[in-house]
N, C-alpha and C. Protein backbone atom coordinates (compact mmCIF):
# COMPACT_ATOMS: atom_id res chain seq x y z
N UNK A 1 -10.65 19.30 5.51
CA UNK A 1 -11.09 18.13 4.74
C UNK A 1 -9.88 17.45 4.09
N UNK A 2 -9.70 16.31 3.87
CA UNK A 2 -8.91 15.12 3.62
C UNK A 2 -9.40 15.30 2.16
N UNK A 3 -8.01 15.28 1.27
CA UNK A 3 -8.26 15.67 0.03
C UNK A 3 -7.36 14.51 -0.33
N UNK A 4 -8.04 13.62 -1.48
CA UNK A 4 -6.24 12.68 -2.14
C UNK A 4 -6.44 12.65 -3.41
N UNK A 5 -5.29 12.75 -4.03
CA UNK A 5 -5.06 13.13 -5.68
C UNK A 5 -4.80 11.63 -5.86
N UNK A 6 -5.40 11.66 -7.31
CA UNK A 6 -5.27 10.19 -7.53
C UNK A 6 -5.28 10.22 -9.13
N UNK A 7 -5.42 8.67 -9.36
CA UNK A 7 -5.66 8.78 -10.85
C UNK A 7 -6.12 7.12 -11.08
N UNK A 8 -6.84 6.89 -12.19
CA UNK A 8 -7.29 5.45 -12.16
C UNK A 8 -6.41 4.52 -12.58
N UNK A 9 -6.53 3.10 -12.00
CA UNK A 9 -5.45 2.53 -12.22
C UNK A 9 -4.06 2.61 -12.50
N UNK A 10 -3.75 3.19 -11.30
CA UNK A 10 -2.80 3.90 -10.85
C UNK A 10 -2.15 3.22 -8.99
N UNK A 11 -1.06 3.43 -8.79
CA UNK A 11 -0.84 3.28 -7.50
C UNK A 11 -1.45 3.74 -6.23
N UNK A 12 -2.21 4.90 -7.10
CA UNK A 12 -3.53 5.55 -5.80
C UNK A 12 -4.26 4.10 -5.12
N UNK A 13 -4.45 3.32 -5.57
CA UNK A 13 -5.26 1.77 -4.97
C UNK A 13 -5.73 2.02 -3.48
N UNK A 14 -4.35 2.12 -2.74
CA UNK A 14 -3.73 1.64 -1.70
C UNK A 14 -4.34 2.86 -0.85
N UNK A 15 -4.20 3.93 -1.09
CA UNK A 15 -4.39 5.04 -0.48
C UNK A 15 -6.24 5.02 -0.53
N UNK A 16 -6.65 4.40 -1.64
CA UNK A 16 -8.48 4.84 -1.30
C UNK A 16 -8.58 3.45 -0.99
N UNK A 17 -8.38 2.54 -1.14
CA UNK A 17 -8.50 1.35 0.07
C UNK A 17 -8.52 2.10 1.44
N UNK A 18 -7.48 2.45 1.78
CA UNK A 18 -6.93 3.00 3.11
C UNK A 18 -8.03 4.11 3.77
N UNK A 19 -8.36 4.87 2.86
CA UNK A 19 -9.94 6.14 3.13
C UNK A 19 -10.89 5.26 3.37
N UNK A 20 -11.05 4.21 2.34
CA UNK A 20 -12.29 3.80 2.64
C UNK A 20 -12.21 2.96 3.56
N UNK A 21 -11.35 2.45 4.16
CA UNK A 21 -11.45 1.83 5.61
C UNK A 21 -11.39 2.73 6.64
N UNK A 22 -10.85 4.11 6.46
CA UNK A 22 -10.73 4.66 7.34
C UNK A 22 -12.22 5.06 8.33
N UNK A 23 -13.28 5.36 7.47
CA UNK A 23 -14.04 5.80 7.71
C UNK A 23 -14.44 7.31 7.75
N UNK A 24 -13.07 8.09 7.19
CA UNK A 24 -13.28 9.75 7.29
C UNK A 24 -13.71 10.06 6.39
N UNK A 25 -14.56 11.62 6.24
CA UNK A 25 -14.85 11.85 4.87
C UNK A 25 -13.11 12.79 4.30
N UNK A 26 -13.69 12.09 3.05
CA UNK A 26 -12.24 12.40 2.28
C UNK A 26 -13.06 12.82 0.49
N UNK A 27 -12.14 13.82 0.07
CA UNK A 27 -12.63 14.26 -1.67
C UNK A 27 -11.35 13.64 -1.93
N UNK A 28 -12.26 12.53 -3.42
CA UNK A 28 -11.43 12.71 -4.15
C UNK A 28 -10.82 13.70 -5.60
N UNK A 29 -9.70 14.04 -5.81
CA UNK A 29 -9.03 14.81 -6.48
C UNK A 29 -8.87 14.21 -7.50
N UNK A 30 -9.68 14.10 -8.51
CA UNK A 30 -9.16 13.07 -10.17
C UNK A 30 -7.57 13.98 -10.37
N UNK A 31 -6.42 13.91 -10.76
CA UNK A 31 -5.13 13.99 -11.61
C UNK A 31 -4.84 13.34 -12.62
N UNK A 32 -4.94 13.56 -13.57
CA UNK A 32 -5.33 13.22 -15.12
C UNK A 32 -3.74 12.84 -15.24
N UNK A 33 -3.11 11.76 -14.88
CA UNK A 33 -1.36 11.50 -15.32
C UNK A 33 -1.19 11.61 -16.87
N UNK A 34 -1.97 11.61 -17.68
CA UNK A 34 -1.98 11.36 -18.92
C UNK A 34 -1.65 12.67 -19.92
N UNK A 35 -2.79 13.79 -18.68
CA UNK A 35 -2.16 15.13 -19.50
C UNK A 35 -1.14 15.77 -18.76
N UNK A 36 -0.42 14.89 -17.91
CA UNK A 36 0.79 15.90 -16.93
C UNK A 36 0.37 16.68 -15.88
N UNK A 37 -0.99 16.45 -15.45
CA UNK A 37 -1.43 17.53 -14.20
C UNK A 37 -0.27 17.04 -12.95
N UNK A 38 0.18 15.76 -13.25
CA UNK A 38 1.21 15.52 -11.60
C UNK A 38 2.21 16.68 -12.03
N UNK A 39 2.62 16.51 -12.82
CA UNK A 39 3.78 17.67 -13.20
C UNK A 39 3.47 19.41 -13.05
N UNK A 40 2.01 19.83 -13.00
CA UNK A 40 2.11 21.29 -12.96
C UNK A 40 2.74 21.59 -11.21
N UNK A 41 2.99 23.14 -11.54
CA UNK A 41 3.70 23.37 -9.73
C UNK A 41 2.48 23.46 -8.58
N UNK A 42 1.49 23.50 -8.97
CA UNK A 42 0.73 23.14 -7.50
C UNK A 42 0.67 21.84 -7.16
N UNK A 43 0.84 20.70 -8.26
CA UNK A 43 0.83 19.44 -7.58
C UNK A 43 2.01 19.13 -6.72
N UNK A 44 3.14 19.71 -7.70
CA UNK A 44 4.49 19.34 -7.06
C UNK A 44 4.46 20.15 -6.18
N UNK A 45 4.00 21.25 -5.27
CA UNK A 45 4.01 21.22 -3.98
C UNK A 45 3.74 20.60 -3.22
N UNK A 46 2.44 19.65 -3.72
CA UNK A 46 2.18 18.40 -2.66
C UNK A 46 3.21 17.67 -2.92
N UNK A 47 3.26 17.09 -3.61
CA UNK A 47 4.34 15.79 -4.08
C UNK A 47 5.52 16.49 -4.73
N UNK A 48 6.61 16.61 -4.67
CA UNK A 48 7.97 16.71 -5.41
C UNK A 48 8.43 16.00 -6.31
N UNK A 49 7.62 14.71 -5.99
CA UNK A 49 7.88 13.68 -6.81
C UNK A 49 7.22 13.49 -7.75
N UNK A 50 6.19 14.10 -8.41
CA UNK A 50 5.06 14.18 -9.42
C UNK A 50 4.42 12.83 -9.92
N UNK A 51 3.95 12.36 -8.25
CA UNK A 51 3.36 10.80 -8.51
C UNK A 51 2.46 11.00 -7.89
N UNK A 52 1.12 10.24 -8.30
CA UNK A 52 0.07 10.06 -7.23
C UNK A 52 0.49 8.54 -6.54
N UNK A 53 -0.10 8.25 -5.41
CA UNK A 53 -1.48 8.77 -4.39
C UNK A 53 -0.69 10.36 -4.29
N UNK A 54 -1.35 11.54 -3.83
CA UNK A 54 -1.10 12.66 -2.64
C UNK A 54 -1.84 12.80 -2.00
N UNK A 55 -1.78 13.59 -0.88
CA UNK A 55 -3.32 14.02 0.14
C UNK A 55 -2.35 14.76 0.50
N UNK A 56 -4.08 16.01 0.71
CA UNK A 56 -3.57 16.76 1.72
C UNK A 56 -4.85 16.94 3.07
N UNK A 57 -4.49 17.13 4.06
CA UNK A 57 -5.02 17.56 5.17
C UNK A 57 -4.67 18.79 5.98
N UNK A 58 -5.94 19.55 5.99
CA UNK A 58 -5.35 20.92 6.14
C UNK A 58 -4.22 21.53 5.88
N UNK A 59 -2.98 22.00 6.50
CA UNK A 59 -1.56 22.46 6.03
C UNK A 59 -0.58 20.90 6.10
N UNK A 60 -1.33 20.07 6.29
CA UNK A 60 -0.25 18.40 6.22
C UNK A 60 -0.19 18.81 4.14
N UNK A 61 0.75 18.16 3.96
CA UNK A 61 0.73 17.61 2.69
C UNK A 61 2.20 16.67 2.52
N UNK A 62 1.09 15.83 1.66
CA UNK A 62 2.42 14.41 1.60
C UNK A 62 2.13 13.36 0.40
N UNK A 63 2.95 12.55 -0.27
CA UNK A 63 2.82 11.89 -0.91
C UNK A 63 3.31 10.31 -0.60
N UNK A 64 3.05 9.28 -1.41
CA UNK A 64 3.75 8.07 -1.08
C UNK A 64 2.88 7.17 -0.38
N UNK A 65 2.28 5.91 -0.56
CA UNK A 65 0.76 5.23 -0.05
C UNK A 65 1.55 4.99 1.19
N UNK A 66 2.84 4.43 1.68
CA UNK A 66 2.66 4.01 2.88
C UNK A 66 3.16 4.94 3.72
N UNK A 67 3.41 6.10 3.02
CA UNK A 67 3.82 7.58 4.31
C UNK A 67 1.88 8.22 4.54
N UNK A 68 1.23 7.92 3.52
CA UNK A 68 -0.41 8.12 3.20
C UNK A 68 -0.98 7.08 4.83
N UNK A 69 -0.34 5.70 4.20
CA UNK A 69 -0.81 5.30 5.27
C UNK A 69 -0.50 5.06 7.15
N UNK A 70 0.78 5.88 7.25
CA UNK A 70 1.20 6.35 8.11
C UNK A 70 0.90 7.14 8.98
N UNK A 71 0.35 8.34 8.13
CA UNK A 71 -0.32 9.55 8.50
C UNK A 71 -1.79 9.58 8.92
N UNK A 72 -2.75 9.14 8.51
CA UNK A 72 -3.60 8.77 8.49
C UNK A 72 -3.96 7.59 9.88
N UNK A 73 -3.25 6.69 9.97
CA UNK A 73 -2.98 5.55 11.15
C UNK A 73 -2.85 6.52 12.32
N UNK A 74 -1.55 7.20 12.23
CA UNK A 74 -1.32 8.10 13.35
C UNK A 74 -2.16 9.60 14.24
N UNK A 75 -2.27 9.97 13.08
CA UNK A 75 -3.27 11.25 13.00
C UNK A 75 -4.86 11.07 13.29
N UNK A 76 -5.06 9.73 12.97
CA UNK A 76 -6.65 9.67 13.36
C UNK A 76 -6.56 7.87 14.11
N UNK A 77 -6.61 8.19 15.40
CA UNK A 77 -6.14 6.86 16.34
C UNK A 77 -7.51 6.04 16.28
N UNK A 78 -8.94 6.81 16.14
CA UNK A 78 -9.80 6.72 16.03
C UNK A 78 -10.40 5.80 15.00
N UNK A 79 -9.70 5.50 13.96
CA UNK A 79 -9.85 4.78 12.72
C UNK A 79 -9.24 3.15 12.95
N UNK A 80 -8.63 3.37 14.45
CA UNK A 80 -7.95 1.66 14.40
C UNK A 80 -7.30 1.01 13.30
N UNK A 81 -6.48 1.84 12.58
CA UNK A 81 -5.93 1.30 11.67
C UNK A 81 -4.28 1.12 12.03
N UNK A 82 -3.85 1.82 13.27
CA UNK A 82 -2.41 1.56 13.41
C UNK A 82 -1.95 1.10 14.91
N UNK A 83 -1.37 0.11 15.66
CA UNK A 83 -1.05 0.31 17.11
C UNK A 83 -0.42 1.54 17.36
N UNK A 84 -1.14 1.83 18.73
CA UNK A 84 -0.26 3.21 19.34
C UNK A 84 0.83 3.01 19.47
N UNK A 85 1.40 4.05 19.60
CA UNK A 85 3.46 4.25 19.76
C UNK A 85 3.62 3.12 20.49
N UNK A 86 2.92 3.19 21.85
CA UNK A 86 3.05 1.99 23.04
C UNK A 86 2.87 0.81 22.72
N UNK A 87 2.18 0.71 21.87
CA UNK A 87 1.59 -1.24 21.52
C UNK A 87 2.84 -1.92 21.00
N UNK A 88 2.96 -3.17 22.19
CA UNK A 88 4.59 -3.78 21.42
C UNK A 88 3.72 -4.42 19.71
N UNK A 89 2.78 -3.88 18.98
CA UNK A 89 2.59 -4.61 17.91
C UNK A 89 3.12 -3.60 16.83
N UNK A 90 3.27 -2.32 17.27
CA UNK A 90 3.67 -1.25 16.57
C UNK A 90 5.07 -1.42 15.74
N UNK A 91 6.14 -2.13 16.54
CA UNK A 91 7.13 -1.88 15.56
C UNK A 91 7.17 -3.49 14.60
N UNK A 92 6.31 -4.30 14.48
CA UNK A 92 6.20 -4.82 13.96
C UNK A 92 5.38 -4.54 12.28
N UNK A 93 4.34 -3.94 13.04
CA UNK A 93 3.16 -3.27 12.03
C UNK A 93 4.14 -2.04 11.03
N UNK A 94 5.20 -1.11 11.51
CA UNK A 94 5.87 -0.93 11.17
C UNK A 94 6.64 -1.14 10.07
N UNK A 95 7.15 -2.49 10.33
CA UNK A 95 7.93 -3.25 9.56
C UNK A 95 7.17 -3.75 8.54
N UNK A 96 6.35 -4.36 8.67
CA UNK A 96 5.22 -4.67 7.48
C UNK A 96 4.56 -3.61 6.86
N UNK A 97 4.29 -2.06 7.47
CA UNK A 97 3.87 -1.02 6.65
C UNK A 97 4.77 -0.70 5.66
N UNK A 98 5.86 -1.18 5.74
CA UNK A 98 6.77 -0.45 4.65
C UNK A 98 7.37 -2.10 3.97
N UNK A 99 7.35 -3.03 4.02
CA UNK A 99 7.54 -3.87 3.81
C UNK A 99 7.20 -4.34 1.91
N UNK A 100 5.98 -3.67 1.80
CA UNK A 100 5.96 -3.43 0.46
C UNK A 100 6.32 -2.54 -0.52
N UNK A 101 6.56 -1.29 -0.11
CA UNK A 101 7.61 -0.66 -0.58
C UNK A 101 8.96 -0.81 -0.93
N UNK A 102 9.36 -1.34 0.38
CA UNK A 102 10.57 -1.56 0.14
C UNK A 102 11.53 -2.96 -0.10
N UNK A 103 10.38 -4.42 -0.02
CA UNK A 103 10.31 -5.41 -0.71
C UNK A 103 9.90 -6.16 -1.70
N UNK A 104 8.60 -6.03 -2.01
CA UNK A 104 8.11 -6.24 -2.46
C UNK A 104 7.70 -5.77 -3.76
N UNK A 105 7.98 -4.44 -4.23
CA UNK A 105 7.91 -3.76 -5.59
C UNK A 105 9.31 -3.74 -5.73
N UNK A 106 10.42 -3.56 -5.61
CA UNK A 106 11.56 -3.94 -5.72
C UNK A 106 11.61 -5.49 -6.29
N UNK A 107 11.07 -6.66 -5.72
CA UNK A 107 11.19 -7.58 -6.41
C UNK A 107 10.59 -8.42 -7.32
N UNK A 108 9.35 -6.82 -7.15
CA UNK A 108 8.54 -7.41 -8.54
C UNK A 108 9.39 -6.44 -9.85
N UNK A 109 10.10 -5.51 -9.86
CA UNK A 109 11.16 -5.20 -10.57
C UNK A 109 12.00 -5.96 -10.98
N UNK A 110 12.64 -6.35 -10.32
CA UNK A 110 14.05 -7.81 -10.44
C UNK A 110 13.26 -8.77 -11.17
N UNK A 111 12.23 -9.12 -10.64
CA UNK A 111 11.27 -9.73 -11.83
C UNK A 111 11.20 -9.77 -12.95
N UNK A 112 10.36 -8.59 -12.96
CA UNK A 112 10.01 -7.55 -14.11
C UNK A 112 11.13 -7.75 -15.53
N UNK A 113 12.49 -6.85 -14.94
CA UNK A 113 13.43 -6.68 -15.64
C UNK A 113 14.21 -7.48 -16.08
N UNK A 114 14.38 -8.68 -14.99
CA UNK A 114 15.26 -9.90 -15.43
C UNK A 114 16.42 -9.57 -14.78
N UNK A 115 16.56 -8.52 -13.88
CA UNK A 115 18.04 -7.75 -13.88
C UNK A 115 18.17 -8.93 -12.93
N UNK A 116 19.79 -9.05 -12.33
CA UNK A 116 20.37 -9.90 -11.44
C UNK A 116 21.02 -8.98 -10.42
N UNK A 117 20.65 -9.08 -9.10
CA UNK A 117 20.88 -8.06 -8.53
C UNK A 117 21.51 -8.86 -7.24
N UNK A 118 22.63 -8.95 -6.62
CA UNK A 118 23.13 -9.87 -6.05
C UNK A 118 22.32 -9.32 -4.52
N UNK A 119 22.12 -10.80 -4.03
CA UNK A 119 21.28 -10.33 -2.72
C UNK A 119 21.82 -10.03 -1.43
N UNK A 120 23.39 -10.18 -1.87
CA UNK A 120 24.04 -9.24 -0.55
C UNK A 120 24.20 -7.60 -0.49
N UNK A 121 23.38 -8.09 -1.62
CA UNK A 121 23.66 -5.84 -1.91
C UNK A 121 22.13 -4.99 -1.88
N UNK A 122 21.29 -5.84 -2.42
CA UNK A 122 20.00 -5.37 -2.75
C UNK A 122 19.36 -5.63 -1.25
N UNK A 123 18.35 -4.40 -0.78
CA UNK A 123 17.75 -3.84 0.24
C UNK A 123 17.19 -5.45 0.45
N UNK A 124 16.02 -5.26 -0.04
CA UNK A 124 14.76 -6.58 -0.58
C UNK A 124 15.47 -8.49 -0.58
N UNK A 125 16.91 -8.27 -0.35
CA UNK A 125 17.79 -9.58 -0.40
C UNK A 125 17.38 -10.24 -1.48
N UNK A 126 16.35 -11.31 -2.10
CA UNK A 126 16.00 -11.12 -3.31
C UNK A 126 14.69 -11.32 -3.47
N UNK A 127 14.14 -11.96 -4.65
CA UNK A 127 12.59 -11.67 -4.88
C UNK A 127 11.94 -13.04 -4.29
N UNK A 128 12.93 -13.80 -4.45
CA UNK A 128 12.37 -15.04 -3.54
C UNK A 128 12.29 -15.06 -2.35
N UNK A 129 13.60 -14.27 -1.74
CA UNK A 129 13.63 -14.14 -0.31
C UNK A 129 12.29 -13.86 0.30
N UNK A 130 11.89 -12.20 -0.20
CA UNK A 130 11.21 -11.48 -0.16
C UNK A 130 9.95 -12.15 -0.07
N UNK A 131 8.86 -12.84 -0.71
CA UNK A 131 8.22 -13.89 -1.29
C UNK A 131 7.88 -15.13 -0.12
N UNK A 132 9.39 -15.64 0.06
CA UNK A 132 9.31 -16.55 1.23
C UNK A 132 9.12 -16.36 2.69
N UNK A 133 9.45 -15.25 2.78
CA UNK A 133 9.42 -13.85 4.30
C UNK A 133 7.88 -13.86 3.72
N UNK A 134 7.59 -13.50 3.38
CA UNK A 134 6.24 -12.85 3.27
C UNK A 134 4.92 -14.38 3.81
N UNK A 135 5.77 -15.51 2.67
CA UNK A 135 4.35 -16.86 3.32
C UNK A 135 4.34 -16.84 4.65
N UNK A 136 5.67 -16.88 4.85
CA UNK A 136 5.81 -17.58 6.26
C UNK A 136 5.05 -16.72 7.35
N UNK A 137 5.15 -15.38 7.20
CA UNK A 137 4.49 -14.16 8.34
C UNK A 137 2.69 -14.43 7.95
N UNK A 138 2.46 -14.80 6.44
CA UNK A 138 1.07 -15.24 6.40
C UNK A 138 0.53 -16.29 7.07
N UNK A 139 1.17 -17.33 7.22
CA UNK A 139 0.82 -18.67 7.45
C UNK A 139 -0.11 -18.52 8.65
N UNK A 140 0.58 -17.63 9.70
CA UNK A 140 0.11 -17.78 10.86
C UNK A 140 -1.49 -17.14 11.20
N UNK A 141 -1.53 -15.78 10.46
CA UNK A 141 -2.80 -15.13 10.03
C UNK A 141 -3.73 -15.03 11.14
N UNK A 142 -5.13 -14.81 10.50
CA UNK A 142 -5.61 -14.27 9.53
C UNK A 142 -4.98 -12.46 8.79
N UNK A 143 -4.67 -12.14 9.31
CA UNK A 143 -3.86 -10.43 9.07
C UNK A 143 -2.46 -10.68 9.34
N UNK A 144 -1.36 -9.65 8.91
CA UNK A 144 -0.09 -9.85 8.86
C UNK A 144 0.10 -9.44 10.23
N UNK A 145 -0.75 -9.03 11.49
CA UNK A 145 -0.14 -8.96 13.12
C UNK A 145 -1.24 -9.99 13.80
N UNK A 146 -1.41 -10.82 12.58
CA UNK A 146 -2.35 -12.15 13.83
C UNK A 146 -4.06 -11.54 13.52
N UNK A 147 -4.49 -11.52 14.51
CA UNK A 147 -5.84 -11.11 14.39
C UNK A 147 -6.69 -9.87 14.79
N UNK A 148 -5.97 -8.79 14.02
CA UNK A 148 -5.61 -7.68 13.82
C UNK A 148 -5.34 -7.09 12.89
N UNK A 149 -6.89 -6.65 12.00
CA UNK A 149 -6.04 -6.14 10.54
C UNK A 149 -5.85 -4.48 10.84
N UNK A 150 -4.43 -3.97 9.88
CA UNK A 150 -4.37 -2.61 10.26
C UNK A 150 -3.65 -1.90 8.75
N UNK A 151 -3.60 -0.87 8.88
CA UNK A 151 -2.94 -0.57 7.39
C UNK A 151 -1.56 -1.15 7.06
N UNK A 152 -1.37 -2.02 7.59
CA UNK A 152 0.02 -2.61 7.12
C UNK A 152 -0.31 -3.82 5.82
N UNK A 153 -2.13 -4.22 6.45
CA UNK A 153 -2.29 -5.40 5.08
C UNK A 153 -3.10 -4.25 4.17
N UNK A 154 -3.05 -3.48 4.36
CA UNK A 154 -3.38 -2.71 3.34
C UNK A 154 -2.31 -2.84 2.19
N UNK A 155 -1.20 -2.09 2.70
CA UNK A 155 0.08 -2.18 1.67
C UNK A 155 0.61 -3.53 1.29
N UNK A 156 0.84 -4.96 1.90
CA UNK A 156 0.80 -6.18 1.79
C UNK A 156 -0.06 -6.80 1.30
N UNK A 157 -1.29 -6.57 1.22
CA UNK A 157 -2.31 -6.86 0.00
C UNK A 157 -2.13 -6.41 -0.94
N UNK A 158 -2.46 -4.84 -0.98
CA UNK A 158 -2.53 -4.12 -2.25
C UNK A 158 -1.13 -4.94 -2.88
N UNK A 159 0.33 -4.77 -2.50
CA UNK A 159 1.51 -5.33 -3.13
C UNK A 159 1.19 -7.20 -3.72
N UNK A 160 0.99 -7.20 -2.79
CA UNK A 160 -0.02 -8.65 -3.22
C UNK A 160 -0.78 -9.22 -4.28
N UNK A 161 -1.46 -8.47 -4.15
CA UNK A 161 -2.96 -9.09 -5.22
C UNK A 161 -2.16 -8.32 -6.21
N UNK A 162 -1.35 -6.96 -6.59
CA UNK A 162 -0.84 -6.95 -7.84
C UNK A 162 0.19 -7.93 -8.45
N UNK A 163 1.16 -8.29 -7.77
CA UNK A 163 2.30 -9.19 -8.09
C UNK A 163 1.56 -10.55 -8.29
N UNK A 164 0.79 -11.18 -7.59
CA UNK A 164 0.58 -12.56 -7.96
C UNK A 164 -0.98 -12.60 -8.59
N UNK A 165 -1.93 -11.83 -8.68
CA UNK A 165 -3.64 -11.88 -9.03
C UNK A 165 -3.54 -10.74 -10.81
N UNK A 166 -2.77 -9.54 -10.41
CA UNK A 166 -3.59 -8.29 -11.53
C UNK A 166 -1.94 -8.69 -12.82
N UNK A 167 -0.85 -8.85 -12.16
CA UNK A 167 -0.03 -9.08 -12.91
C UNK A 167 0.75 -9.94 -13.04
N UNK A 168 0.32 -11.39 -12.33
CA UNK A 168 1.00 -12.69 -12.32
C UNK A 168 2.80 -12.62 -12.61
N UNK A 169 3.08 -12.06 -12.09
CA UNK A 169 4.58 -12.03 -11.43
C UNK A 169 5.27 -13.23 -11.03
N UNK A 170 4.62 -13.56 -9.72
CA UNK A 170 4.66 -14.08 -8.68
C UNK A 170 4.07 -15.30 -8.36
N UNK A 171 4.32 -16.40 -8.51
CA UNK A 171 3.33 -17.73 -8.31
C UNK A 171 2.47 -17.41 -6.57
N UNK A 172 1.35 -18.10 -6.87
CA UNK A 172 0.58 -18.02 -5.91
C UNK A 172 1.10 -19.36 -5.00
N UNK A 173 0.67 -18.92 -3.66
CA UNK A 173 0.55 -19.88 -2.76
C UNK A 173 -0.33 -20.28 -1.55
N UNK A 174 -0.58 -21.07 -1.16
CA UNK A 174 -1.84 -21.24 -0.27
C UNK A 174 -1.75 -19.82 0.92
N UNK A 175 -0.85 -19.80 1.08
CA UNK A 175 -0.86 -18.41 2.17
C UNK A 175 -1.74 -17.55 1.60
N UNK A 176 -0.89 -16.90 0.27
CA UNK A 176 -1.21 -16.04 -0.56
C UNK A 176 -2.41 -15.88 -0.46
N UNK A 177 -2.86 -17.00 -1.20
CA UNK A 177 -4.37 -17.20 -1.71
C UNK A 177 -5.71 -17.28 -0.67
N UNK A 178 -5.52 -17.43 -0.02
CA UNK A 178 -6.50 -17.02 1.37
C UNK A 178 -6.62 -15.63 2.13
N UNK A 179 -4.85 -15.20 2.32
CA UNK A 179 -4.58 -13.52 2.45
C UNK A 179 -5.89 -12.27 1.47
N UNK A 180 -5.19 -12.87 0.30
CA UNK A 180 -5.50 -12.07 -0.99
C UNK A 180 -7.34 -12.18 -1.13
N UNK A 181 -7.68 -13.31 -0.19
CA UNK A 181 -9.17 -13.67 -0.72
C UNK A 181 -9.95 -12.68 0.42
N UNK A 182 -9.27 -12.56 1.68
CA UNK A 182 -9.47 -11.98 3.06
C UNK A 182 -9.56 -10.43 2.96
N UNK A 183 -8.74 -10.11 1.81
CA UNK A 183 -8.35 -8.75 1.32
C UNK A 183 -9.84 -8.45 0.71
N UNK A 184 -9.92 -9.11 -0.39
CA UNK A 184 -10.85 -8.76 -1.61
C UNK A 184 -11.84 -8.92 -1.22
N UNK A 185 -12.22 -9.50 0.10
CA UNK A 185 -13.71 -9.68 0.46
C UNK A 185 -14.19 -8.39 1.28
N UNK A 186 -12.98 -7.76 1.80
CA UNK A 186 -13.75 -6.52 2.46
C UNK A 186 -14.57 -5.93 1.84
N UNK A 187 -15.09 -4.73 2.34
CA UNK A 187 -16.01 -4.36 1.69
C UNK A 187 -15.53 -2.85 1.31
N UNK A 188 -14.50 -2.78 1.82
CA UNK A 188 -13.87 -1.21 1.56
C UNK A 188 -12.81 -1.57 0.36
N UNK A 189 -12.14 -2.68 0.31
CA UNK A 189 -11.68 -2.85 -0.99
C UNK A 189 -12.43 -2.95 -2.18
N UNK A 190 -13.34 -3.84 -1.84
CA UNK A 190 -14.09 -3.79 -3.04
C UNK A 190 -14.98 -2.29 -3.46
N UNK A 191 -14.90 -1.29 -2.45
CA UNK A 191 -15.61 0.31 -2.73
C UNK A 191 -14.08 0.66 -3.76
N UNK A 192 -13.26 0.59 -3.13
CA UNK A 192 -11.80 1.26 -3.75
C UNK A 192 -11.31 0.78 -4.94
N UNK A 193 -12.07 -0.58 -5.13
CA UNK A 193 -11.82 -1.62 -6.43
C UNK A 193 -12.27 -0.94 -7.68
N UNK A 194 -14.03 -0.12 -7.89
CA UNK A 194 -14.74 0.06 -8.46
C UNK A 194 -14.14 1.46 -8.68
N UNK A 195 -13.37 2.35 -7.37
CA UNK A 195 -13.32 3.75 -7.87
C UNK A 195 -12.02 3.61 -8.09
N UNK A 196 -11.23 2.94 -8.28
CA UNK A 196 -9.52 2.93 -8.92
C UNK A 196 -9.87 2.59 -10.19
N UNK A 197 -10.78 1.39 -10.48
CA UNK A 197 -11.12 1.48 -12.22
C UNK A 197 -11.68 2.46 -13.18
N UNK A 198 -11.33 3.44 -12.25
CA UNK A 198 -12.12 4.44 -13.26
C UNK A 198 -13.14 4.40 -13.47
């Protein structure tokens, strides 16, 4: 059984979005961040990093929503949530599965902080860059591989609707705002909406 540690309003989002599209049965694991349960040593065997989302599946264990949603894509082909190895859409979907990780919360940081982070050095190039990459791959739509949603707008939503909808970061834009509306209308977000609020 598909187990994921979580906690409310929390970065778990992404990961019970991701279950509840999946269609598997999955328990959820409440982790109380508040009294340090990420920190005791059975969590940090799942996670090292003493963060939720975690899951485990049978002897799998892993942390991190878009290694969550990696695993999950791959491991259950059945769920249509990822192109196979073979699909030339794969290394694209790819690129957009991690795309919010590694753009997009990064430049809602630079944001955030005010820091100045020169964009020949920083991963993310900068928060505008980042931002402007992002309309332009929307424009074309409806999903970030065309007409084909897969866990990649999972993580591109979820990064989404927080930066420009839950924490206005980010000015909205017509891309945005149709993406983000496409998101929120599912019906598995809105299940994951109600159980991330606690």
């Amino acid at each position: 059984m598909i187990k994921l540690y979580w906690s409310p309003r929390s970065r778990s989002f992404s990961a019970i979005w991701l279950l509840e599209e999946s269609g598997l049965p999955y328990e959820r694991v409440l982790t109380d961040i508040t009294k340090g349960a990420q920190k005791a040593p059975e969590f940090l065997r799942i996670n090292p990093m003493g963060k939720v989302p975690a899951l485990t599946d049978g002897d799998a264990a892993l942390g991190d929503s878009a290694a969550i949603c990696t695993y999950i894509g791959d491991r259950y082909p059945e769920t249509a949530l990822a192109p196979a190895a073979n699909d030339p859409l794969r290394a694209r979907y790819l690129q957009w599965l991690f795309f919010s990780p590694g753009c997009i919360e990064p430049a809602m940081i630079q944001i955030f902080t005010k820091i100045e982070v020169p964009a020949s050095t920083a991963a993310w190039g900068s928060a505008t860059q980042t931002f402007d990459v992002l309309d332009q791959a929307l424009e074309k739509g409806p999903w970030i591989l065309g007409e084909r949603f897969s866990a990649a707008d999972i993580m591109i939503g979820s990064g989404l609707i927080f930066a420009v909808r839950r924490f206005k970061m980010v000015p909205s834009r017509p891309a945005f705002e149709r993406y983000m509306d496409l998101c929120e209308a599912r019906p598995a977000y809105q299940r994951a909406d109600k159980i991330a609020a606690g």
